[in-house]
Protein backbone atom coordinates (compact mmCIF):
# COMPACT_ATOMS: atom_id res chain seq x y z
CA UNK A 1 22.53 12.41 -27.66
CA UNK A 2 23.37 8.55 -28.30
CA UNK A 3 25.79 7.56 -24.74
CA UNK A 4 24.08 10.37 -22.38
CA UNK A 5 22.53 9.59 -19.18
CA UNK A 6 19.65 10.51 -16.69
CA UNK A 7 19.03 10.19 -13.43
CA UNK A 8 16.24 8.21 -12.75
CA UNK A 9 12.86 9.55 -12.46
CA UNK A 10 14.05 12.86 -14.18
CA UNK A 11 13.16 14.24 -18.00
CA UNK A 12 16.32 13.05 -19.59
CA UNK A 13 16.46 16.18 -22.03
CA UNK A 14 16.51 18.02 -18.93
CA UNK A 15 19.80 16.42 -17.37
CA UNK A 16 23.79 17.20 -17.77
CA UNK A 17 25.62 14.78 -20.10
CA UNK A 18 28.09 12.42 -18.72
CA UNK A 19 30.68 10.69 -19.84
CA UNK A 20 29.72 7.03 -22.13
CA UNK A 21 31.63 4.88 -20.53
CA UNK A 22 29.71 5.00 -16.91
CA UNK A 23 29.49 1.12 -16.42
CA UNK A 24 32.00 -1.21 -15.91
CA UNK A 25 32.36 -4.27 -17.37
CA UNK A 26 32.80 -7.21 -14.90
CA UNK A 27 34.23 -10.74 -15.43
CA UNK A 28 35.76 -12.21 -12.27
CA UNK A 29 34.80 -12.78 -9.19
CA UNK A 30 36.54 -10.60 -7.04
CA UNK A 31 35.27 -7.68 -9.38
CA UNK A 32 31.71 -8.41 -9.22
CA UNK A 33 31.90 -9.13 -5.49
CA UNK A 34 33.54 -5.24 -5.08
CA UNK A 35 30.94 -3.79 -7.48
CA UNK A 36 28.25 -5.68 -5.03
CA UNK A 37 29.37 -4.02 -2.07
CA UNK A 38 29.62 -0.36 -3.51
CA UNK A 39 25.98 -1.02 -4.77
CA UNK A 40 24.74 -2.29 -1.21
CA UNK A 41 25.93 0.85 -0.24
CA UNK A 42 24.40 2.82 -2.77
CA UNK A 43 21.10 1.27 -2.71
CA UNK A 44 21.19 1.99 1.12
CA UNK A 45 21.65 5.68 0.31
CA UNK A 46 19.56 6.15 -2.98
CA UNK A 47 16.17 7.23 -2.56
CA UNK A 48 15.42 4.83 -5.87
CA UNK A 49 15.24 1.56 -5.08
CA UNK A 50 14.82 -0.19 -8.39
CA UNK A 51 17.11 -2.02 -10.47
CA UNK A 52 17.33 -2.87 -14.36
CA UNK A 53 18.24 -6.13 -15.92
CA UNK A 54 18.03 -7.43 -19.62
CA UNK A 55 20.45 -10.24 -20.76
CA UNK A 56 22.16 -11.08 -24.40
CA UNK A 57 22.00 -14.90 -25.54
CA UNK A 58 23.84 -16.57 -28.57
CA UNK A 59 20.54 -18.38 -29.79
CA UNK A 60 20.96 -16.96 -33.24
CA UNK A 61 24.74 -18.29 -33.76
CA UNK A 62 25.71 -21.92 -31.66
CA UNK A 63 23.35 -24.49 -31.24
CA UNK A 64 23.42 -24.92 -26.86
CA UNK A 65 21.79 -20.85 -26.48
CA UNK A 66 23.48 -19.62 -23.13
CA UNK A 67 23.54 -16.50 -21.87
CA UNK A 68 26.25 -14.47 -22.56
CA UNK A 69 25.90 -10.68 -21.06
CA UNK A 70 23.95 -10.07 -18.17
CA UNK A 71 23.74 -5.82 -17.58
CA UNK A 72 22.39 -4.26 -14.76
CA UNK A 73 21.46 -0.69 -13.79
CA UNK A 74 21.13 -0.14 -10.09
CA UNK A 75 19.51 2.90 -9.77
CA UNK A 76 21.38 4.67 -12.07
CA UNK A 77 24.70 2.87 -12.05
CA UNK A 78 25.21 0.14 -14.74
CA UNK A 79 27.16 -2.63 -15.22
CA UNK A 80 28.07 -5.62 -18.16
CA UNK A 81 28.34 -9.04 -15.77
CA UNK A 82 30.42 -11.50 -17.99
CA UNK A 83 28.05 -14.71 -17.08
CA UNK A 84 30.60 -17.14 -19.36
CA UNK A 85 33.35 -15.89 -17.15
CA UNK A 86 31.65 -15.72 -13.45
CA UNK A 87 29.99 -19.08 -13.15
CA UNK A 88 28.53 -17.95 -9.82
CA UNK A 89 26.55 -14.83 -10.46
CA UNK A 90 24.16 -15.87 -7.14
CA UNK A 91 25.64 -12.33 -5.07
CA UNK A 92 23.94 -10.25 -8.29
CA UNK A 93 20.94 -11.87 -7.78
CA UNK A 94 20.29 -11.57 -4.33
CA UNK A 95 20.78 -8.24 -4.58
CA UNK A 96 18.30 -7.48 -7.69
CA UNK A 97 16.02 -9.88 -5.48
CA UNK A 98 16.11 -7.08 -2.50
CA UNK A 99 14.57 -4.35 -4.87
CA UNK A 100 11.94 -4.16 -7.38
CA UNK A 101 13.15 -5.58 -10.86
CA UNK A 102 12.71 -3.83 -14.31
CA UNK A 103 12.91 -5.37 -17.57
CA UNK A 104 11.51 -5.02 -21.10
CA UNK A 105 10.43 -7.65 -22.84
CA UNK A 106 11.19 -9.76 -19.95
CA UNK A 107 9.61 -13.07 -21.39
CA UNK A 108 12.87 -14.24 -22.83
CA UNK A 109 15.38 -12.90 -20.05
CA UNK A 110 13.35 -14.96 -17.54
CA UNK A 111 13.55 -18.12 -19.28
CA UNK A 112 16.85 -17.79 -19.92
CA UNK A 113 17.39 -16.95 -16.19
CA UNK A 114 15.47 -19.81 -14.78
CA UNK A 115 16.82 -22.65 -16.88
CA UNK A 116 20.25 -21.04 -16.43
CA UNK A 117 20.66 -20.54 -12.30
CA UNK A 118 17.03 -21.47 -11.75
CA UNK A 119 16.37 -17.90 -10.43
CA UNK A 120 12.55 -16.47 -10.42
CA UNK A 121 13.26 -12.93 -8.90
CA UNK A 122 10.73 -11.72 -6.32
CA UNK A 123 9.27 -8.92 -7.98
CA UNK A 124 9.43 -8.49 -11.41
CA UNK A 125 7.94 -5.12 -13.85
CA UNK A 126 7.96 -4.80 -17.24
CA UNK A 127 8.27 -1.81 -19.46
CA UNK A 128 6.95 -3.62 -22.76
CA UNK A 129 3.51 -4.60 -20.50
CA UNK A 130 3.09 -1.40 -18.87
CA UNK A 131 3.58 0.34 -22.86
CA UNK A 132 0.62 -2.31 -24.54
CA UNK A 133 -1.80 -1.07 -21.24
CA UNK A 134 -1.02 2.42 -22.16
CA UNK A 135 -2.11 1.52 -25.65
CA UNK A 136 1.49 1.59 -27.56
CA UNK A 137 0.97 0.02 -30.93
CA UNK A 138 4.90 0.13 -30.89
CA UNK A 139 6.25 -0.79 -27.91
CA UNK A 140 10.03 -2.25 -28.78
CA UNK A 141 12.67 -0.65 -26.92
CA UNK A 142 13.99 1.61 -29.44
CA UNK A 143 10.35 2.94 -30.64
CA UNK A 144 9.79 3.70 -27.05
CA UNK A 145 12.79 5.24 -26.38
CA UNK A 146 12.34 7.35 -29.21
CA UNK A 147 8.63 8.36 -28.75
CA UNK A 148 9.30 9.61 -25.22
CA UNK A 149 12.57 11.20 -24.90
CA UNK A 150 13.87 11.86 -29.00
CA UNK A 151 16.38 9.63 -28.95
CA UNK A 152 17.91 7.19 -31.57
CA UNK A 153 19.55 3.59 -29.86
CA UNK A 154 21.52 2.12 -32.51
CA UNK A 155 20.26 -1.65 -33.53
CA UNK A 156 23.42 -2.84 -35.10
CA UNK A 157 24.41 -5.49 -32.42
CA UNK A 158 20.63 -6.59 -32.30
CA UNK A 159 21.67 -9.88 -33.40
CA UNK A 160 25.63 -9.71 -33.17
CA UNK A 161 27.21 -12.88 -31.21
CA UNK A 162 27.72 -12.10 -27.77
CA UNK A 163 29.43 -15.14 -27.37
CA UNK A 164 32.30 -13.46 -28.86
CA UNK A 165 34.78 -11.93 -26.46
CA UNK A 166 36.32 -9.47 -26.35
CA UNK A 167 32.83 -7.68 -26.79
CA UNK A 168 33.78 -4.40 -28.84
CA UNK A 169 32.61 -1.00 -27.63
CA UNK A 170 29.49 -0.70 -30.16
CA UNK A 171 28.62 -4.08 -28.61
CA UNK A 172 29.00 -2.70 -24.89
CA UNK A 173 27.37 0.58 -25.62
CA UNK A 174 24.15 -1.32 -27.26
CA UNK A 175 24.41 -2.98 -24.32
CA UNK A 176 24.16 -0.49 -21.47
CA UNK A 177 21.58 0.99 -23.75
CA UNK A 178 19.25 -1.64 -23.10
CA UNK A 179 18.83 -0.89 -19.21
CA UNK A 180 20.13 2.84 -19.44
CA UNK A 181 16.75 4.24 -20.25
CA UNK A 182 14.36 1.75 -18.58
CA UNK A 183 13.71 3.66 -15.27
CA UNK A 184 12.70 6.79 -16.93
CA UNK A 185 10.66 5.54 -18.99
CA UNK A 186 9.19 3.29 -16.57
CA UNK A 187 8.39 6.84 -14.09
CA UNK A 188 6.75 7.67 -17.87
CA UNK A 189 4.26 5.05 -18.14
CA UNK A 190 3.78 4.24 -14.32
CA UNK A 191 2.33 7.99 -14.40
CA UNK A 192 0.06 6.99 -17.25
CA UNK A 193 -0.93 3.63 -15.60
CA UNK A 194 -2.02 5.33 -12.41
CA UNK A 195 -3.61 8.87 -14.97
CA UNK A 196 -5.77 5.76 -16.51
CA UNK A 197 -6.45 4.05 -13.28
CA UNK A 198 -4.38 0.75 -14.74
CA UNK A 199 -1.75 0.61 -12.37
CA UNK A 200 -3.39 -2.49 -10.84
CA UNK A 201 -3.66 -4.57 -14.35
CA UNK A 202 0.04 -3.67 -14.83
CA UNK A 203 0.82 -5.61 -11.59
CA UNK A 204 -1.44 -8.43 -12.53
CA UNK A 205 -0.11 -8.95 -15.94
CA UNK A 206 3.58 -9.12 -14.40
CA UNK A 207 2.77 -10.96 -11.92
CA UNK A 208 0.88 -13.71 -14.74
CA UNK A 209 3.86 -13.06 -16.76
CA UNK A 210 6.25 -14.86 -14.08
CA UNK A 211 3.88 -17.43 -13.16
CA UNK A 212 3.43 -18.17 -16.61
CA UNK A 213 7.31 -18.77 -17.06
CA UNK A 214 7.56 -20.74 -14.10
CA UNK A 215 4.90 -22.98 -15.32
CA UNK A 216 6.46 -23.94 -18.29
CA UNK A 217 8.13 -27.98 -18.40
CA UNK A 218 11.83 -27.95 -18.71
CA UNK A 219 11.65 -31.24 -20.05
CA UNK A 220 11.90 -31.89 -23.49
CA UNK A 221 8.98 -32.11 -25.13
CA UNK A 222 7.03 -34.62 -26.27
CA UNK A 223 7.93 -35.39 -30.45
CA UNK A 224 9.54 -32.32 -30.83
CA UNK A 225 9.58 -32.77 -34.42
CA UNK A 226 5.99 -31.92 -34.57
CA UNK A 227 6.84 -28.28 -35.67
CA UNK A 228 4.49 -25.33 -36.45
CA UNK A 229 2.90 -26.26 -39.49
CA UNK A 230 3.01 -29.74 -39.54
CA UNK A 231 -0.66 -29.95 -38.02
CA UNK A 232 -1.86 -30.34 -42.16
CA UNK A 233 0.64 -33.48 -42.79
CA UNK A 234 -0.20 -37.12 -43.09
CA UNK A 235 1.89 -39.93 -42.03
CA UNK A 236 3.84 -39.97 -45.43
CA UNK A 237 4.60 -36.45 -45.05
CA UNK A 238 5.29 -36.55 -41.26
CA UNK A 239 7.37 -39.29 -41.68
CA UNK A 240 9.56 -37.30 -43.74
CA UNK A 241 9.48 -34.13 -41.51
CA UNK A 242 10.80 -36.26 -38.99
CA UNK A 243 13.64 -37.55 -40.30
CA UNK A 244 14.68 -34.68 -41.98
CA UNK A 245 14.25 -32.91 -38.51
CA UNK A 246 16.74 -35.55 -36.76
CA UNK A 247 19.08 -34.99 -39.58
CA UNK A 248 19.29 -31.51 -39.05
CA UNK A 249 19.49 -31.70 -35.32
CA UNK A 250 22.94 -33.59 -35.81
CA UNK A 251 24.31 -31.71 -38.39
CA UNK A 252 23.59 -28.68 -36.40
CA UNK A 253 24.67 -30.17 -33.43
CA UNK A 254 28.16 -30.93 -35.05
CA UNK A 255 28.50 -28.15 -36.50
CA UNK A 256 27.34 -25.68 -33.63
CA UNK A 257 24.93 -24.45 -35.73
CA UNK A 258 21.43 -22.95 -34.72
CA UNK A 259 19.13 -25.24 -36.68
CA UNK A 260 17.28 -22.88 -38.81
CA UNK A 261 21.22 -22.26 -40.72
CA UNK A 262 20.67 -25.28 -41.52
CA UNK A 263 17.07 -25.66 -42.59
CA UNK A 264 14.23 -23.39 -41.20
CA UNK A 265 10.95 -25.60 -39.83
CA UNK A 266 9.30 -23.80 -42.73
CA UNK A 267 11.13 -25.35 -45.45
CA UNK A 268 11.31 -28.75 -43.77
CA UNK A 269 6.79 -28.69 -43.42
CA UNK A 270 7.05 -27.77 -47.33
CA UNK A 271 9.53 -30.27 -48.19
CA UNK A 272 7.28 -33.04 -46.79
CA UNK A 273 4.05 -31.35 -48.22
CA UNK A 274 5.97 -31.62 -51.94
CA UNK A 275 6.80 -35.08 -50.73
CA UNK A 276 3.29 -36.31 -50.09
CA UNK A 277 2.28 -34.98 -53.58
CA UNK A 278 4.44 -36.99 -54.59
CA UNK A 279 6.44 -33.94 -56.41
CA UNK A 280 11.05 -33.63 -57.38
CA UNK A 281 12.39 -32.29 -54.37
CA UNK A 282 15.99 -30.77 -54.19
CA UNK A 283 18.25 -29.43 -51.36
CA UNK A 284 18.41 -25.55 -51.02
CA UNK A 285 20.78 -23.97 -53.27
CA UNK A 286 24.52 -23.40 -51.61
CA UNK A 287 24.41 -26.78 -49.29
CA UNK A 288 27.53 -28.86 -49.54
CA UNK A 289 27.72 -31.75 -51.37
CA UNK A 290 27.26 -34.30 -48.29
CA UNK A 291 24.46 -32.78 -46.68
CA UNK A 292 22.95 -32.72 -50.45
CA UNK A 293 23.75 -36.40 -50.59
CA UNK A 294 22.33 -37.32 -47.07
CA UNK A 295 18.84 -35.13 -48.10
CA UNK A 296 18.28 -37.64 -51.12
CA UNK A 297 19.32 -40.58 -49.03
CA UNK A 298 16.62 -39.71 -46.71
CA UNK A 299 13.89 -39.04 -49.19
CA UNK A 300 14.99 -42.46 -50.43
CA UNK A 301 14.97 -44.50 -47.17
CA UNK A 302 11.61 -42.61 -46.35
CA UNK A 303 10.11 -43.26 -49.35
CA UNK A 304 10.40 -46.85 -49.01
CA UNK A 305 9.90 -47.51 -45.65
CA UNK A 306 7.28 -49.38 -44.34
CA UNK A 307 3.71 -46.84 -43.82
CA UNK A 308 2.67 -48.41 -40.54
CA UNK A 309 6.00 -47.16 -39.03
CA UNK A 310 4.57 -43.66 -40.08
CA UNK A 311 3.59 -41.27 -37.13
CA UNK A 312 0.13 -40.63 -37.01
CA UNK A 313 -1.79 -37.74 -37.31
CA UNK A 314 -2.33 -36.69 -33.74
CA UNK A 315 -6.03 -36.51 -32.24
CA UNK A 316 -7.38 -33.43 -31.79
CA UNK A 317 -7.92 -32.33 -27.84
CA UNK A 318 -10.89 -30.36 -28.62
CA UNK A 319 -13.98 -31.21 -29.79
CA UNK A 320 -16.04 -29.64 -32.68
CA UNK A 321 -17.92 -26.19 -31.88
CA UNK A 322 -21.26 -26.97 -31.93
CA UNK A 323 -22.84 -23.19 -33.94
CA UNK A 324 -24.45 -22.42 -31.06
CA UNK A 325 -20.34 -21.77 -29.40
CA UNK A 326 -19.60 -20.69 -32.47
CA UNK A 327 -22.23 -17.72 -32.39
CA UNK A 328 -21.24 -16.98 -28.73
CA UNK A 329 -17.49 -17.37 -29.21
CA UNK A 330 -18.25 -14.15 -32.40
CA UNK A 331 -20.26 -12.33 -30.18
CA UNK A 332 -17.82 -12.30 -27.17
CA UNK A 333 -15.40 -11.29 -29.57
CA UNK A 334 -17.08 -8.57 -30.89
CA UNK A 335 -17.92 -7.06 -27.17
CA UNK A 336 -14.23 -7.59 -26.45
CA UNK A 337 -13.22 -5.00 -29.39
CA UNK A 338 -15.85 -2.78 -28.37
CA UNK A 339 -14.12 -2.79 -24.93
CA UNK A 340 -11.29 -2.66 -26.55
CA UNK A 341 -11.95 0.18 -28.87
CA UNK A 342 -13.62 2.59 -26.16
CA UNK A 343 -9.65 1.79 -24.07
CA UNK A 344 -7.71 2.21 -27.09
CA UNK A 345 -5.81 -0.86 -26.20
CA UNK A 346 -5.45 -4.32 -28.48
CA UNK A 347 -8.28 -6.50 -28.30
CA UNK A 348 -5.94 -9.03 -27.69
CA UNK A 349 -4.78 -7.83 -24.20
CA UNK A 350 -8.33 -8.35 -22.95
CA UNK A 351 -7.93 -11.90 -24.10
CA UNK A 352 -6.72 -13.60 -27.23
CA UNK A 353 -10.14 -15.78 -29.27
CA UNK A 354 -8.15 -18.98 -28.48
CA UNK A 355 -9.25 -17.75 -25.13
CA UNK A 356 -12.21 -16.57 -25.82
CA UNK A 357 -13.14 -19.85 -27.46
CA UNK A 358 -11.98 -21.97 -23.53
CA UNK A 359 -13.92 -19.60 -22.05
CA UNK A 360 -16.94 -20.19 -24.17
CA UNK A 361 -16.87 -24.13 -23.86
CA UNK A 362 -15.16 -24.43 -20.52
CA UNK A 363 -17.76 -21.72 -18.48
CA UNK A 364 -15.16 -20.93 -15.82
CA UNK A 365 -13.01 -17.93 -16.38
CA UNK A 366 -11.04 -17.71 -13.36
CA UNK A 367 -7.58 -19.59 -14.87
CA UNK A 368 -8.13 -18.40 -17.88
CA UNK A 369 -8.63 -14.35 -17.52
CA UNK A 370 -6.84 -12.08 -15.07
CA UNK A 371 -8.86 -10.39 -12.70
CA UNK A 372 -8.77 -7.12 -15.00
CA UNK A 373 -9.82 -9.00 -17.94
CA UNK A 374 -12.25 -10.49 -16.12
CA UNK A 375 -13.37 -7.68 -15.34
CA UNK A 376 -14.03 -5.92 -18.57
CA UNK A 377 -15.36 -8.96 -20.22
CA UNK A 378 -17.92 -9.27 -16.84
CA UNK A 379 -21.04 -7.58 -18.86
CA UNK A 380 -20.23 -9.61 -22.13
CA UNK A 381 -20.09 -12.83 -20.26
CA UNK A 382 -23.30 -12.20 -18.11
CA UNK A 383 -25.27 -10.87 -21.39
CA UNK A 384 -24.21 -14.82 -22.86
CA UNK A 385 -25.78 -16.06 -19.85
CA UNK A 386 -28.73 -14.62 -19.79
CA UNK A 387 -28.97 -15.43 -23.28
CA UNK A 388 -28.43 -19.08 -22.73
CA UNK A 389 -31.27 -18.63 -19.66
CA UNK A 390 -33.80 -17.12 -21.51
CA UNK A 391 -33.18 -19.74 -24.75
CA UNK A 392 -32.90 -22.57 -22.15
């Protein structure tokens, strides 16, 4: 079944078989711009007027990510763009601008697209959201794939280097894969959206999903150092972290390295938590002999450094939950899952306790909850205020 395709909107066990190789795989110019005009063409004359679009980075193998594969289904027709070929890829997205754009999973893809050509496409819909509404507990790709129509996509090239060229068929294939299925399955759960009376949350939560991309700072952050983890150092040990994170930005850097081959943020936070207890520490087994060398000469130079050059702890934003929040920010919790429970969807969806917890000790839900979520969490939040009324 693996390399068959549907049209759109149909039950794919129901269609004829084609051949696999129904895409083309574009990297000049001059192609791209012919595929374009074909695709005006057939956009013009097909009565679906949706596109597809997923992307392949090299994140996992050089050190600068850039996107590497960009592949496109146009109604039905698909295509590989070679983006490290065609620096101007602007004609491709002008089109997918013109129609309603499909992704799954499109958190990543969008980032990658803004800080690449600084794109935000006009309307974008997501396969992955539209699954969690519907109240998939699995909801990759491949799990969906499989659930709905009985078909296996390989994950081999999952985390292959698509910086590599030429891209081998198993590559290309995994490719195409990735936007073959999408409009199918997104006629699937668009019928369960609107069966469930969802529809409308689905549109919200895309439409957050892009705003919430667009939001974020390009700009590096602040002490980037500071990793996941690190929030239970003290200076001694965040001193450490530090310069161990520096060194392994250069050495990655050199070597066009992703910096977790070199040392993951997890090792580095337990590194400087041995450090502070003052326990031996030694490099991770297979490391060559300078980078071994350069790890003790930092413990060294840390180690007798001057403490008031030590970063400090940073202050926490928030201020301590009085018990009265506390109680409130449980009990909105547990009238979330109820909701929740009774929609078979995660609790999470509704909103996460982080938010929960804003909510509680910030009063004003409107930038913090959709209008859906707002919604359901309407009778939990007025039963806290009449709470705080009556005890007031």
């Amino acid at each position: 079944m693996r390399g068959e395709v549907t049209t759109p909107s149909m039950d794919p066990s129901a269609q004829t078989p084609v051949p696999a190789a129904d895409h083309e795989f574009i990297d000049t110019p001059a192609h791209l711009e012919q595929w374009l005009a074909s695709m005006r063409e057939w956009m013009e004359r097909s009565p679906d007027k949706r596109c597809c679009l997923d992307t392949e980075a090299d994140s996992l193998h050089h050190y600068h990510e850039k996107l590497c594969l960009l592949q496109v289904n146009c109604a039905g027709r698909y295509a590989l763009v070679d983006p490290l070929a065609i620096a101007d890829v602007s004609p491709l997205l002008e089109l997918l601008d013109a129609h309603e754009l499909w992704f799954h999973g499109a958190d990543y893809d969008l980032t990658m697209l803004r800080r690449t050509y600084g794109w935000r496409p006009r309307v974008v819909r997501d396969t992955q959201i539209a699954a969690r509404l519907l109240g998939a507990r699995h909801f990759g790709l491949a799990a969906l794939v499989h659930h709905h129509f009985g078909l296996e996509l390989c994950k081999a090239s999952q985390k292959a280097d698509w910086s590599r060229r030429p891209l081998p068929p198993n590559m290309l294939s995994y490719a195409v894969d990735d936007v073959r299925y999408l409009l199918p399955l997104a006629d699937l759960l668009v019928a369960g959206l609107r069966e469930k009376g969802r529809e409308d949350w689905f549109h919200q939560s895309c439409k957050s999903l892009q705003e919430d991309v667009a939001a974020r700072d390009n700009a590096p952050r602040e002490d980037p150092w500071r990793v996941n983890g690190c929030g239970r150092l003290h200076p001694k040990g965040l001193a450490l972290l530090k310069a161990m994170w520096e060194w392994r930005e250069g050495i990655a850097r050199e070597r066009d390295l992703p910096c977790f081959k070199i040392m993951s943020n997890k090792q580095m936070v337990a590194y400087a938590e041995q450090f502070e207890a003052s326990q031996p520490l030694n490099p991770p087994n297979g490391w060559r002999p300078r980078w071994k060398k350069e790890f003790f000469d930092i413990i060294t130079a840390v180690a007798g450094s001057d403490a008031a050059s030590w970063p400090s702890r940073p202050r926490k934003s928030k201020g301590r939950l009085t018990d009265a929040q506390r109680d409130e920010i449980d009990r909105l919790c547990r009238f979330r899952d109820q909701v929740a429970g009774s929609l078979e969807i995660e609790p999470s969806l509704i909103a996460s306790r982080g938010t929960i917890e804003e909510l509680v000790v910030q009063g004003t839900p409107d930038h913090l909850l959709m209008g859906w979520q707002h919604q359901l969490l309407a009778e939990g939040i007025r039963q806290g205020d009449d709470v705080a009324v009556t005890t007031g």
